[in-house]
C-alpha atoms as a PDB file:
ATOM      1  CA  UNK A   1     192.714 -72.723  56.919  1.00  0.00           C
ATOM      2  CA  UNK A   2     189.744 -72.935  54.739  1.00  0.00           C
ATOM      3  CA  UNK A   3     186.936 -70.450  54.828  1.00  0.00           C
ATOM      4  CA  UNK A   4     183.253 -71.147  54.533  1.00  0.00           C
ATOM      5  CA  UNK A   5     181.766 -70.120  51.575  1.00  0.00           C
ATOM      6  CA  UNK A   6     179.719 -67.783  52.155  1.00  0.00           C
ATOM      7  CA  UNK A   7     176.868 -68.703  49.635  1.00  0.00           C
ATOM      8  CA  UNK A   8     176.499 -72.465  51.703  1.00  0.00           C
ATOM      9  CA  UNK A   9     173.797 -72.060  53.730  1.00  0.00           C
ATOM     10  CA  UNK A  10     173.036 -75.556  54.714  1.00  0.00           C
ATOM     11  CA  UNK A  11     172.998 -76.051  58.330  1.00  0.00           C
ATOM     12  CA  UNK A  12     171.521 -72.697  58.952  1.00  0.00           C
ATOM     13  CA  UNK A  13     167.928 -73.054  59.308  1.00  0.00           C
ATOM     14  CA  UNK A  14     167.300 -70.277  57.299  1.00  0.00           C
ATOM     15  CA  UNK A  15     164.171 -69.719  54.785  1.00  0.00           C
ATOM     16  CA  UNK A  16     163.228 -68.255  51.689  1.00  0.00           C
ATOM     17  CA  UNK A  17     159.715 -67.518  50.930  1.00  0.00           C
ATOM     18  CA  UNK A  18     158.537 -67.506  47.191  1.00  0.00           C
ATOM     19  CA  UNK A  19     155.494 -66.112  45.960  1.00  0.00           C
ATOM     20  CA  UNK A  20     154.814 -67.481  42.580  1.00  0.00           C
ATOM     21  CA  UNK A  21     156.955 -70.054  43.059  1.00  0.00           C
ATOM     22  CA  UNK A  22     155.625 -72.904  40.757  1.00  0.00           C
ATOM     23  CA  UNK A  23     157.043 -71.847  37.577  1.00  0.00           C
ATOM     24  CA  UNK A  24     159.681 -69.075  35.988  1.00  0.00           C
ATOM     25  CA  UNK A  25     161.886 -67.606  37.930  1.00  0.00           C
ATOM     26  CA  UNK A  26     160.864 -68.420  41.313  1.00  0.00           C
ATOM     27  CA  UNK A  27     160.880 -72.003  40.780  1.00  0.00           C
ATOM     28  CA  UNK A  28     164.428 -71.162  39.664  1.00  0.00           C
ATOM     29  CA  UNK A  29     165.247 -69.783  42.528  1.00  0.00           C
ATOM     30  CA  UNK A  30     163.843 -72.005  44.815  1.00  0.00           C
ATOM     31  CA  UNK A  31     165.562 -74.716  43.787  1.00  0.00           C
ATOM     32  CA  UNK A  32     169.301 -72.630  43.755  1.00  0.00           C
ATOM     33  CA  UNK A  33     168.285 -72.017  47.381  1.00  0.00           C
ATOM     34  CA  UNK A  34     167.630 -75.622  47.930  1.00  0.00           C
ATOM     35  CA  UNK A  35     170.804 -76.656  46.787  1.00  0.00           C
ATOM     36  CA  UNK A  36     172.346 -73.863  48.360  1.00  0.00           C
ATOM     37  CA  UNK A  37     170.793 -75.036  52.147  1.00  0.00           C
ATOM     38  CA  UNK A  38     167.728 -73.049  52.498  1.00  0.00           C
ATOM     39  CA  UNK A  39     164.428 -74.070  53.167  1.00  0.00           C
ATOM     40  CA  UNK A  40     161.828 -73.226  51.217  1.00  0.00           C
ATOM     41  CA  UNK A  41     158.378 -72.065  51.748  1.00  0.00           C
ATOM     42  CA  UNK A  42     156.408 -70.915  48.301  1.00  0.00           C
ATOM     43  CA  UNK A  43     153.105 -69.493  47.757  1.00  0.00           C
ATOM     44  CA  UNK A  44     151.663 -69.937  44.288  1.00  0.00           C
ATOM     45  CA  UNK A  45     148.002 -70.468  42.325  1.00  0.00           C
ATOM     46  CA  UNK A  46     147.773 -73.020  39.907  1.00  0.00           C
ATOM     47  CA  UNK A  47     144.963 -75.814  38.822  1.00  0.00           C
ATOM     48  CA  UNK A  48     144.987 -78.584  40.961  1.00  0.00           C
ATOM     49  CA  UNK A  49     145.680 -80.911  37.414  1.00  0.00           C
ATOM     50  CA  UNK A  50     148.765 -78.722  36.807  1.00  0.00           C
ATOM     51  CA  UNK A  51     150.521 -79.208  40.258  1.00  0.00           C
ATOM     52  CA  UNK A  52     150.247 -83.040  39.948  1.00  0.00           C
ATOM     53  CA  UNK A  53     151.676 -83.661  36.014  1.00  0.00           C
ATOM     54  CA  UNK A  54     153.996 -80.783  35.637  1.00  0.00           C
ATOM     55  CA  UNK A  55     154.762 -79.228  39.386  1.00  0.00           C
ATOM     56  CA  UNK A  56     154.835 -81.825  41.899  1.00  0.00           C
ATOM     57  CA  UNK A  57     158.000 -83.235  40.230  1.00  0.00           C
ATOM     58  CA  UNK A  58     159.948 -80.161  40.550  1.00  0.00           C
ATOM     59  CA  UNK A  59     158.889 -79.663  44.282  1.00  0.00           C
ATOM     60  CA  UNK A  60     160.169 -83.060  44.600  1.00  0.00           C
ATOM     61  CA  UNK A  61     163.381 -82.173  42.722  1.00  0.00           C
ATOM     62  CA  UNK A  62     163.390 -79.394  45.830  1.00  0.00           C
ATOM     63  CA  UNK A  63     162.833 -81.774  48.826  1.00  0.00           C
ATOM     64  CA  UNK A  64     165.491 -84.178  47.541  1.00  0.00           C
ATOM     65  CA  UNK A  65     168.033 -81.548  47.784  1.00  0.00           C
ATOM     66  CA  UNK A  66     167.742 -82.089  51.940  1.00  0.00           C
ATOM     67  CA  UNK A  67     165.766 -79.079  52.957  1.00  0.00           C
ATOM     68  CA  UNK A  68     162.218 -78.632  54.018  1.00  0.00           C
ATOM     69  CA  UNK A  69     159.594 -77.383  51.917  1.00  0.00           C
ATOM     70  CA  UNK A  70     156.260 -75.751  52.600  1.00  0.00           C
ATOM     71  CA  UNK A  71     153.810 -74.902  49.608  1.00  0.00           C
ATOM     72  CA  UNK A  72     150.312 -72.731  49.806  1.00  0.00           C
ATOM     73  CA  UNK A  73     148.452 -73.306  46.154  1.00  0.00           C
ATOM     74  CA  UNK A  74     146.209 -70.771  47.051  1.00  0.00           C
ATOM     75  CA  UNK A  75     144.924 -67.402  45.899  1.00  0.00           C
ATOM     76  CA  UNK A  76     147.842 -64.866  46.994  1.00  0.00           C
ATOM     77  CA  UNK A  77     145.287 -61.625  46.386  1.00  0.00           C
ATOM     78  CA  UNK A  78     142.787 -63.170  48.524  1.00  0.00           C
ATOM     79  CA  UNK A  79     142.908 -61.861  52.459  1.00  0.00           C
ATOM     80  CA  UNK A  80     141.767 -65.627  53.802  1.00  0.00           C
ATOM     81  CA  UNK A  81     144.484 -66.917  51.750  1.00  0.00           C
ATOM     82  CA  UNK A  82     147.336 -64.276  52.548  1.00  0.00           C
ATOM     83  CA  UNK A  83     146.394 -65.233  56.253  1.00  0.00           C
ATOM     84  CA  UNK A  84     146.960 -68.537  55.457  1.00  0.00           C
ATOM     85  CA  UNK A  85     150.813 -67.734  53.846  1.00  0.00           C
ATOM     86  CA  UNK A  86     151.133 -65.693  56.506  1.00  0.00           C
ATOM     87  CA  UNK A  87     150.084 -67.860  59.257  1.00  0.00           C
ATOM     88  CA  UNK A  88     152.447 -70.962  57.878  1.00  0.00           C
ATOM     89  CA  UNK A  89     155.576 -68.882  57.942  1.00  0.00           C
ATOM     90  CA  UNK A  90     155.354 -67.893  61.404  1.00  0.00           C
ATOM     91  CA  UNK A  91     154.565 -71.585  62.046  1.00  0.00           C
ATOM     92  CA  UNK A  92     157.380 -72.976  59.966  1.00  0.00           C
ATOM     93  CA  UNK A  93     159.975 -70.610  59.396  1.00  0.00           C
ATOM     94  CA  UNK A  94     159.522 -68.623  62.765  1.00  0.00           C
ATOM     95  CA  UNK A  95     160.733 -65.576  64.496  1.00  0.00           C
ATOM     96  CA  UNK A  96     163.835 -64.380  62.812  1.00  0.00           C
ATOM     97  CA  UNK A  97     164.376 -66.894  60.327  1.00  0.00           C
ATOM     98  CA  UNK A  98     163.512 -65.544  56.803  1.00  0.00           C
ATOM     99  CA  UNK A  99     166.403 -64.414  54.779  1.00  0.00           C
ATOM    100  CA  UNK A 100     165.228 -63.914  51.642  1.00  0.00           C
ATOM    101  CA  UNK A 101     161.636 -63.180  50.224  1.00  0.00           C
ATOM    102  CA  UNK A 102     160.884 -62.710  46.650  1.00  0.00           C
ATOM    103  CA  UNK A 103     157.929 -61.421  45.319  1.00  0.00           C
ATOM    104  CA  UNK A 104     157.819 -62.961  41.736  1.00  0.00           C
ATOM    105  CA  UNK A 105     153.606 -62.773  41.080  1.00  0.00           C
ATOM    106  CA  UNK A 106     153.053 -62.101  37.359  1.00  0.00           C
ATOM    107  CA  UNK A 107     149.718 -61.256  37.199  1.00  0.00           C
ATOM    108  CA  UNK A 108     148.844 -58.475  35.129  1.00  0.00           C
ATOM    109  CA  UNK A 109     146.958 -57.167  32.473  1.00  0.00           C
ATOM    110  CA  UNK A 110     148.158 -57.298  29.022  1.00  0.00           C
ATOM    111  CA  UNK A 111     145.814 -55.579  26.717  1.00  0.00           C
ATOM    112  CA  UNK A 112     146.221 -52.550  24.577  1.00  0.00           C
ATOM    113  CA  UNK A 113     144.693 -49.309  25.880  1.00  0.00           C
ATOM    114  CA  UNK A 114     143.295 -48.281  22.688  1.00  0.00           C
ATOM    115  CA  UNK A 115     142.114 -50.019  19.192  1.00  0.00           C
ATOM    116  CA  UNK A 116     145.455 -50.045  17.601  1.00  0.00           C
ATOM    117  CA  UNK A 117     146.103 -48.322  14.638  1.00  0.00           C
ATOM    118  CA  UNK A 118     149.470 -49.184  13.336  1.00  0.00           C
ATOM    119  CA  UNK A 119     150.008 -49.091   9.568  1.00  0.00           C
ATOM    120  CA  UNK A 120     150.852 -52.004   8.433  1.00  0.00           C
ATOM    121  CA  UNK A 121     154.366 -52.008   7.885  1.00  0.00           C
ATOM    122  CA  UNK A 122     154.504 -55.467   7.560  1.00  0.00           C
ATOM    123  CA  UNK A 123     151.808 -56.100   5.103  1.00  0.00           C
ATOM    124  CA  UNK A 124     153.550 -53.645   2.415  1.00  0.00           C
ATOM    125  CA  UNK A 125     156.903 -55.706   3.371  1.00  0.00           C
ATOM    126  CA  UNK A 126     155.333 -58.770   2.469  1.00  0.00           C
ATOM    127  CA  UNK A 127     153.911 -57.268  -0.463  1.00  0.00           C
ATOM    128  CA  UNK A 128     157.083 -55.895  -1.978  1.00  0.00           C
ATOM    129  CA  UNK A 129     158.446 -58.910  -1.607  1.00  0.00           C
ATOM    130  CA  UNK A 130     155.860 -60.722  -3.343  1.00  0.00           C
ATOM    131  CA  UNK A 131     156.240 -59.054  -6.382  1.00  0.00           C
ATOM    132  CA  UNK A 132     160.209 -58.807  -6.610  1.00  0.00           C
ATOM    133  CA  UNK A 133     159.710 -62.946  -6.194  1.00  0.00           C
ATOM    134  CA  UNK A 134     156.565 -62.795  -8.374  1.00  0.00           C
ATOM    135  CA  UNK A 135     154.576 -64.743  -6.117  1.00  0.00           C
ATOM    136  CA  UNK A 136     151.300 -64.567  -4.756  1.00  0.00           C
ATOM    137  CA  UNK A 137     151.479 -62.348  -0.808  1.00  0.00           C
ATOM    138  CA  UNK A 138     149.475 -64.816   0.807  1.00  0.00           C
ATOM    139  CA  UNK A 139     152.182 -67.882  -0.166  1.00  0.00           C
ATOM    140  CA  UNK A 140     155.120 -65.305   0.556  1.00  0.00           C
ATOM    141  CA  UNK A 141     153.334 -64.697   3.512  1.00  0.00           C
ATOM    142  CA  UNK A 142     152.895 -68.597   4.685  1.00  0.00           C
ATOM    143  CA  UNK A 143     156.553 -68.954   3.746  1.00  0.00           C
ATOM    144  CA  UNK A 144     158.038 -66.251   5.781  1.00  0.00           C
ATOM    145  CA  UNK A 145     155.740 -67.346   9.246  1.00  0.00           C
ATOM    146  CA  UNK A 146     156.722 -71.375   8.684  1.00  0.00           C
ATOM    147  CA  UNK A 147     160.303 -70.068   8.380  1.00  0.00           C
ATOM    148  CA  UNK A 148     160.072 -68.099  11.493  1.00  0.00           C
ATOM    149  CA  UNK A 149     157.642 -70.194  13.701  1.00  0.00           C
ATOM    150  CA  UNK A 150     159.223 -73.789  12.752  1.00  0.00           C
ATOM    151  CA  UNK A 151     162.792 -73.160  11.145  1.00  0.00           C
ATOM    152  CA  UNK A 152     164.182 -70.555  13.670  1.00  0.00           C
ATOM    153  CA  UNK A 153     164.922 -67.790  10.912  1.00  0.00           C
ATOM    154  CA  UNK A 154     164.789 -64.948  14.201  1.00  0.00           C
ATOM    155  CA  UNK A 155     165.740 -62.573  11.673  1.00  0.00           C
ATOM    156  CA  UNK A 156     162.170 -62.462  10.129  1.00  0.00           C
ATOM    157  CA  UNK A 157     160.413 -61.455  13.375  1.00  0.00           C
ATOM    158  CA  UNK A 158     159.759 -58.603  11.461  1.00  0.00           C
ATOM    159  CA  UNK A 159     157.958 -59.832   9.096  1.00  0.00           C
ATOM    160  CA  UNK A 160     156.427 -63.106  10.486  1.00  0.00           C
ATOM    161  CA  UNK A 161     152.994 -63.176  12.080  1.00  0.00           C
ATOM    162  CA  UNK A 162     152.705 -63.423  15.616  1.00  0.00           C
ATOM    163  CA  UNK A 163     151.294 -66.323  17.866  1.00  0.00           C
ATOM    164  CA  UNK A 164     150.459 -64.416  20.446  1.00  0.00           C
ATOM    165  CA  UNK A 165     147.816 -61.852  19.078  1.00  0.00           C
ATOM    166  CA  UNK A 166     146.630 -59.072  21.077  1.00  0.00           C
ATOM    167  CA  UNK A 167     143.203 -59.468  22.924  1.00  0.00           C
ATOM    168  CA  UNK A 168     139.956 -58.055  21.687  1.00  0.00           C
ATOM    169  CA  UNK A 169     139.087 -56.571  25.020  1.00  0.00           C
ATOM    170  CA  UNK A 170     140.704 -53.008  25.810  1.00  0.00           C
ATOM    171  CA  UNK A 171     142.476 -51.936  28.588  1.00  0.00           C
ATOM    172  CA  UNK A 172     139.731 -51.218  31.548  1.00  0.00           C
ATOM    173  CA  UNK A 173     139.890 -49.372  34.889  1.00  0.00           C
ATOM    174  CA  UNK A 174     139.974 -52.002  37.038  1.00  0.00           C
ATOM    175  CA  UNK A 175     142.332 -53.453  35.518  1.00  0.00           C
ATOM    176  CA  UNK A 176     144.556 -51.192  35.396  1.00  0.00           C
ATOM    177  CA  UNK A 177     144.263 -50.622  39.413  1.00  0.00           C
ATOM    178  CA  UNK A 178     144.281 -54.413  39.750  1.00  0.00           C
ATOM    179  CA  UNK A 179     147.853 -55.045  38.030  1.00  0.00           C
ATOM    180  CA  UNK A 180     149.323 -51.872  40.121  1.00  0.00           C
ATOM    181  CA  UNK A 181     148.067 -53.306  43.198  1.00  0.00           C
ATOM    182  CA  UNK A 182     149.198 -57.554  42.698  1.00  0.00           C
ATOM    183  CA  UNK A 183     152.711 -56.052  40.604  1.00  0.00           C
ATOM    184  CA  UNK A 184     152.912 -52.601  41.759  1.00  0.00           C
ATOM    185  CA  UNK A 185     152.520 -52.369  45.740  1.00  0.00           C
ATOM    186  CA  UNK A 186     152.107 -55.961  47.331  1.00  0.00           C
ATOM    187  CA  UNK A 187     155.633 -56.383  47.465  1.00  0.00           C
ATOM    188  CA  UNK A 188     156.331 -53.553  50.064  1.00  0.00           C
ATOM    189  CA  UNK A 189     153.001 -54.827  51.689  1.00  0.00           C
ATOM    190  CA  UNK A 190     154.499 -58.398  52.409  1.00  0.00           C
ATOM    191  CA  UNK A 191     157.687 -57.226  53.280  1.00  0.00           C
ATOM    192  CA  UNK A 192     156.834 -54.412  55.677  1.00  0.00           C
ATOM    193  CA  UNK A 193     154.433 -57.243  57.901  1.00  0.00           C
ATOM    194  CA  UNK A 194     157.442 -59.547  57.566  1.00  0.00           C
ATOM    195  CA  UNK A 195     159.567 -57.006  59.123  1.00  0.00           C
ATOM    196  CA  UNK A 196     157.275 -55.752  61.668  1.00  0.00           C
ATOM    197  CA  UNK A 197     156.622 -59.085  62.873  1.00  0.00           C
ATOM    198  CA  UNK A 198     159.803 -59.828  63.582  1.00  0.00           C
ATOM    199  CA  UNK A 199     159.878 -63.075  60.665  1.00  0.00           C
ATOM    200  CA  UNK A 200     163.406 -61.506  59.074  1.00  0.00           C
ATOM    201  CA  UNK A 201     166.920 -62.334  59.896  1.00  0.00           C
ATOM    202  CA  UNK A 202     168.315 -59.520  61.215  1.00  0.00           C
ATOM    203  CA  UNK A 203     170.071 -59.017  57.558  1.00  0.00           C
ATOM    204  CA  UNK A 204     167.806 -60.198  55.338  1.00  0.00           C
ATOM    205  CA  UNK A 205     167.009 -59.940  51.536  1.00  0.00           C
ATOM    206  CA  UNK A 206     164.095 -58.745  49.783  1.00  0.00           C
ATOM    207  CA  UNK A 207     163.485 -58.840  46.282  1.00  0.00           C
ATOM    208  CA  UNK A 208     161.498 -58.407  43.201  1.00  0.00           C
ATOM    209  CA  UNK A 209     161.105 -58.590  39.486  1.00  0.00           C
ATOM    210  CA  UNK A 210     160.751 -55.843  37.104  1.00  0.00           C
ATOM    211  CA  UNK A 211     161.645 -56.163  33.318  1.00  0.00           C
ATOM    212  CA  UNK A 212     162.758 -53.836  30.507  1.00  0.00           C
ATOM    213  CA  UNK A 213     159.364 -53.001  29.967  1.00  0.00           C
ATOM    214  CA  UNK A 214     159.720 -50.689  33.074  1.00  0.00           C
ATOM    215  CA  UNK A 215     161.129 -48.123  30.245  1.00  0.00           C
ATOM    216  CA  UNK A 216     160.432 -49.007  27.087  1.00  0.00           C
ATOM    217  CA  UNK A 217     156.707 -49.020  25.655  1.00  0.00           C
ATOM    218  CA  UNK A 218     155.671 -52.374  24.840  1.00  0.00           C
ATOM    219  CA  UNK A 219     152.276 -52.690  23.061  1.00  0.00           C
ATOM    220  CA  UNK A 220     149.464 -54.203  25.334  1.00  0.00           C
ATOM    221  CA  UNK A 221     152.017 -53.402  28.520  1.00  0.00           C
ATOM    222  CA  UNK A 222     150.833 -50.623  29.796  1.00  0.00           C
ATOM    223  CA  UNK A 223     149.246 -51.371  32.846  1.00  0.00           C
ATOM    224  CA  UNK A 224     152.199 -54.047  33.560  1.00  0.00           C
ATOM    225  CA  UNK A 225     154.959 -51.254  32.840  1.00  0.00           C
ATOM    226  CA  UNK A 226     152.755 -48.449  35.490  1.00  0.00           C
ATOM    227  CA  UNK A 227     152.838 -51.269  37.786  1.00  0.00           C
ATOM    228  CA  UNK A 228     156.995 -52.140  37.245  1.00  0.00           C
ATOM    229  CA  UNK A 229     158.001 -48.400  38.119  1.00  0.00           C
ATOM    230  CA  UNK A 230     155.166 -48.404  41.010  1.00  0.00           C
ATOM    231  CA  UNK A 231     157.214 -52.148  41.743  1.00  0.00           C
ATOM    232  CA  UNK A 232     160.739 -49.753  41.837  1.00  0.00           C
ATOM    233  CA  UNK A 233     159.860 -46.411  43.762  1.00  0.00           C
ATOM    234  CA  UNK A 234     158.828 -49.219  46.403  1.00  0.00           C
ATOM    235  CA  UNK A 235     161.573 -50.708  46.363  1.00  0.00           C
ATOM    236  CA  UNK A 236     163.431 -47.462  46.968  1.00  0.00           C
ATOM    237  CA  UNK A 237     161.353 -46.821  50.189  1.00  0.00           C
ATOM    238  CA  UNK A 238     161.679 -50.112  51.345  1.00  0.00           C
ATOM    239  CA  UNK A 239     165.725 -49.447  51.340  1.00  0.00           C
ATOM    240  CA  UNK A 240     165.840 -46.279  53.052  1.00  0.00           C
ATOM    241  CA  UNK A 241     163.043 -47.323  55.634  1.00  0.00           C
ATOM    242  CA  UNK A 242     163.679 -50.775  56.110  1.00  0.00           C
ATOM    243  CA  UNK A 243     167.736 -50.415  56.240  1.00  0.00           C
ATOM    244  CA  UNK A 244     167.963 -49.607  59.963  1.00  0.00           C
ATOM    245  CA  UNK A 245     166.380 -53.082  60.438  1.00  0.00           C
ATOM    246  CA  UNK A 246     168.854 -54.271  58.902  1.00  0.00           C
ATOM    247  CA  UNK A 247     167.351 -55.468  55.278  1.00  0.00           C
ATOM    248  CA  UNK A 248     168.039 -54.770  52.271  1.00  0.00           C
ATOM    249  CA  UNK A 249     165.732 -54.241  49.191  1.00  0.00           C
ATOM    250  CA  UNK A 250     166.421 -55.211  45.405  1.00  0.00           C
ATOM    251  CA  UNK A 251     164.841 -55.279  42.121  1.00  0.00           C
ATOM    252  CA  UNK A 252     166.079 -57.556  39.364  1.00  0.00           C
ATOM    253  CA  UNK A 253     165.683 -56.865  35.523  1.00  0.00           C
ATOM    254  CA  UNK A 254     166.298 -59.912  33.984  1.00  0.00           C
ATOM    255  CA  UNK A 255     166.561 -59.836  29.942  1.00  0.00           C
ATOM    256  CA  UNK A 256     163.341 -61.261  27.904  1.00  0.00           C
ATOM    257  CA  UNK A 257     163.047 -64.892  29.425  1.00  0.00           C
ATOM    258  CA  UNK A 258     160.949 -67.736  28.057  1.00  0.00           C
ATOM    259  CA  UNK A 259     158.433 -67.823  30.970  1.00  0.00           C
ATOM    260  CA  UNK A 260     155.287 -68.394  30.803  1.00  0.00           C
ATOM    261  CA  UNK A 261     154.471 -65.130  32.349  1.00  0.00           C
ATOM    262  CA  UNK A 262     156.139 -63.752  29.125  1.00  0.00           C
ATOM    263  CA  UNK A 263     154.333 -65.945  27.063  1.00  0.00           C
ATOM    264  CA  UNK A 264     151.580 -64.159  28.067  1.00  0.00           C
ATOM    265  CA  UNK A 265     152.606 -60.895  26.672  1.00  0.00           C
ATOM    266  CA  UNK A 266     150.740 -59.986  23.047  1.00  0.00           C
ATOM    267  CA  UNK A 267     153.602 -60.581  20.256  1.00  0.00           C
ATOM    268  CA  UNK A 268     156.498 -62.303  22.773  1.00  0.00           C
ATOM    269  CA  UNK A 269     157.506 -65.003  20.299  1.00  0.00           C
ATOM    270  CA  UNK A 270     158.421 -61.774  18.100  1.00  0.00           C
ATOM    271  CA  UNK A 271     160.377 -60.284  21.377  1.00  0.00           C
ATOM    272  CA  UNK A 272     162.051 -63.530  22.313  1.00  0.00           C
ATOM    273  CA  UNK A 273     163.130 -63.767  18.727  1.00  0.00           C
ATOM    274  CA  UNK A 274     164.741 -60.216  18.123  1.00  0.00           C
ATOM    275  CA  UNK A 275     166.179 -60.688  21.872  1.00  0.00           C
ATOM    276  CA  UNK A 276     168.283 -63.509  20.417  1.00  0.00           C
ATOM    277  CA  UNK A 277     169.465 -61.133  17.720  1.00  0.00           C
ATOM    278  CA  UNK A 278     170.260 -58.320  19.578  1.00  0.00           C
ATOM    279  CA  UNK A 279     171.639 -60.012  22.852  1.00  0.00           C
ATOM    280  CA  UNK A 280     175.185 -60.142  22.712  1.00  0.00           C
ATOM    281  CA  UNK A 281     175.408 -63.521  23.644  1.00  0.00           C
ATOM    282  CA  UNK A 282     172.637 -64.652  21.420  1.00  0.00           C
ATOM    283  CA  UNK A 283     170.557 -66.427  23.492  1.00  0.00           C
ATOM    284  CA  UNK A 284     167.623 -65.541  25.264  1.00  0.00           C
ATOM    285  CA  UNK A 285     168.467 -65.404  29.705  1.00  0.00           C
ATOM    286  CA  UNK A 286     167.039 -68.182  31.456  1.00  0.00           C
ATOM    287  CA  UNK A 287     165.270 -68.343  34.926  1.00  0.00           C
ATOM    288  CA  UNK A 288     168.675 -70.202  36.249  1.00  0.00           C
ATOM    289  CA  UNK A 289     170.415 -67.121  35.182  1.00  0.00           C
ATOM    290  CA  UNK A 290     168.274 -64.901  37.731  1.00  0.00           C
ATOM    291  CA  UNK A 291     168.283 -67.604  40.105  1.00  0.00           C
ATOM    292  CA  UNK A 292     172.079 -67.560  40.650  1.00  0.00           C
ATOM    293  CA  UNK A 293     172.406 -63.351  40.823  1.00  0.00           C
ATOM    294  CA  UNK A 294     169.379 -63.916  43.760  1.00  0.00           C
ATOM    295  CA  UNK A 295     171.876 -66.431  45.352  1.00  0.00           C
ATOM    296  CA  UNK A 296     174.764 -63.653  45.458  1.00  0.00           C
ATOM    297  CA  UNK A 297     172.526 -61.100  46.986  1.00  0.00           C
ATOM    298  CA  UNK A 298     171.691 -63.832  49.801  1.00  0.00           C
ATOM    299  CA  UNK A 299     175.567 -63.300  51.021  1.00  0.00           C
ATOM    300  CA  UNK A 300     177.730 -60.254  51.739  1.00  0.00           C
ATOM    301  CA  UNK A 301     179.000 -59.332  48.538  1.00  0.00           C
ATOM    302  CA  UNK A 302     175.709 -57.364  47.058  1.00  0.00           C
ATOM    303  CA  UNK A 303     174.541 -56.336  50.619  1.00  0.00           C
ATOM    304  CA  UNK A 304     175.746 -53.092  49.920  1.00  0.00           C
ATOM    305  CA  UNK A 305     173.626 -52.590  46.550  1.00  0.00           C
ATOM    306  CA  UNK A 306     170.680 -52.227  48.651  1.00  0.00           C
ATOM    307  CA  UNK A 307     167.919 -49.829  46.572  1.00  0.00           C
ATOM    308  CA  UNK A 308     169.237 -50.659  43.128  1.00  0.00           C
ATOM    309  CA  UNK A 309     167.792 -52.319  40.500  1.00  0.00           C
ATOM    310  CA  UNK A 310     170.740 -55.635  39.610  1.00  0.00           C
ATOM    311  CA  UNK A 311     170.063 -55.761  35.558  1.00  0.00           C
ATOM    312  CA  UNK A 312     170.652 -59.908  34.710  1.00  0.00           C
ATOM    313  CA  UNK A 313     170.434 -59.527  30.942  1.00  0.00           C
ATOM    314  CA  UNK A 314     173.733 -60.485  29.378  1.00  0.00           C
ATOM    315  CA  UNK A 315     173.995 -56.659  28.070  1.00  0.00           C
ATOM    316  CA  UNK A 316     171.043 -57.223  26.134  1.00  0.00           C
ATOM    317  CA  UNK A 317     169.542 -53.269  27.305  1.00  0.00           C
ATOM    318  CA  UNK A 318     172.334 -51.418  26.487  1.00  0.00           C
ATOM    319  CA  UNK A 319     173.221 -53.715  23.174  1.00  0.00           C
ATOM    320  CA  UNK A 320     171.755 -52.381  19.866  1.00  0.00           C
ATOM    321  CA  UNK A 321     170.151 -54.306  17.121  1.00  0.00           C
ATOM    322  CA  UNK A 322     173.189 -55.493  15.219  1.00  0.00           C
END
């Protein structure tokens, strides 16, 4: 007798709910849930010129997969338009009916906290070089970035320029206290009025995204990292408080990703590039990657890794620079 699989949830009339949901990994996963069965109801900001020539396509790659899908392009940190989300997933989804929500908002601050004064390492390297090759820096210089930035030579990221400069302006208070609160907090917020109000399946799946940067200094990240290990202690309380409802709580780690989320951090292209090198399957993990762990946790086999953080990286964290 054959056994339904477990991860085929078509028929079941159950929902996921996405915020930031138009792009990265959330899109990802929205459309592994599609295919999977699951309606989907994302939340997400974006310019109105945006959702018609590059989103509306992939929402329509969603609905042709057979399931319903409800989208919100509104502001996710305003209170009118959390009512709204709020409001449609009663209406839609209803009581009892949401089995997964991810919280997958990058919107953070990514500016360094004080004027930095690095030496510059790369400089002298450049220089050296110019004068074992007897060449002028600046041509070494243009040489090494076009073979980085249009030939692919990863192995120069550390000499190569970056793209993606830091910004002028510092690090402030606010936002600091704005990137805890939209990375660090909201999660346990959304989940805890999904719970109360009774919108959960009666084993459902909450989870969120954190990033290596939780533990490792990245220039320009620091209000982003606070926010990430804010993003896990929540998590933590949302497992012991929220288990005797019956849901679970998760954090994935994914491995540096070509988002644009991540574009957005000061000096990715160099990250993506010394990812490839030091990942041990050379290749940077994608958003489909995520996507299909967040499809196991939907079904029995991960329920019991409720509180952890599930690393998705390829063994990229624990791999050295080889």
């Amino acid at each position: 007798m054959n056994e339904k699989n477990p991860l085929d949830f078509h028929g079941s009339g159950l929902w996921a709910v996405i915020l930031g949901g138009s792009s990265g990994f959330g899109l990802a996963t929205a459309k592994r849930l599609a295919r999977a069965g699951f309606n989907i109801l994302i939340g997400h900001k974006d310019k109105e010129g945006t959702v018609e020539t590059v989103i509306k396509p992939h929402f329509d790659e969603i609905r042709a997969s057979g399931v319903k899908l409800i989208t919100h392009n509104i502001n996710l940190f305003d209170e009118d338009g959390r009512g709204e989300l709020f409001e449609s997933i009663q209406t839609n989804c209803g009581p009892g009916k949401v089995h997964l929500f991810m919280q997958s908002i990058a919107a953070g601050s990514c500016r360094l906290i004080i004027e930095d004064k690095t030496p510059d390492f790369r400089g002298k390297a450049i220089q050296g070089l110019a004068e074992a090759l007897g060449l002028p820096p600046e041509k070494v210089k243009a040489a090494v970035n076009a073979a980085f930035h249009d030939k692919g030579c990863d192995a120069l990221h550390t000499l190569a320029d970056s793209r993606i400069p830091y910004r002028e302006e510092l690090l402030t208070q606010e936002d600091f206290e704005k990137t805890i609160f939209m990375m660090g907090y909201d999660y346990l917020l959304w989940g805890r009025e999904l719970c109360k109000e009774g919108l959960l399946t009666k084993d459902a799946r909450l989870v969120a995204m954190t990033s290596e940067g939780n533990e490792v200094a990245w220039k320009g990240y620091a209000a982003v990292s606070a926010a990430k290990t804010a993003l896990e202690a929540s998590c933590r309380a949302m497992a012991v408080e929220l288990a005797p409802y019956g849901v679970s709580s998760y954090i994935m780690q994914a491995g540096i990703t070509d988002t644009p989320a991540g574009n957005a951090i000061p000096n990715f292209d160099l990250m993506k590039a010394q990812a490839r090198i030091r990942n041990p399957f050379h290749r940077l993990t994608t958003p489909e990657d995520i996507a299909e762990v967040i499809l196991g946790i939907c079904g029995p086999t991960l329920r019991w890794a409720n509180g952890t953080i599930i690393r998705a990286d390829g063994g990229e964290a624990v791999s050295g620079l080889s």
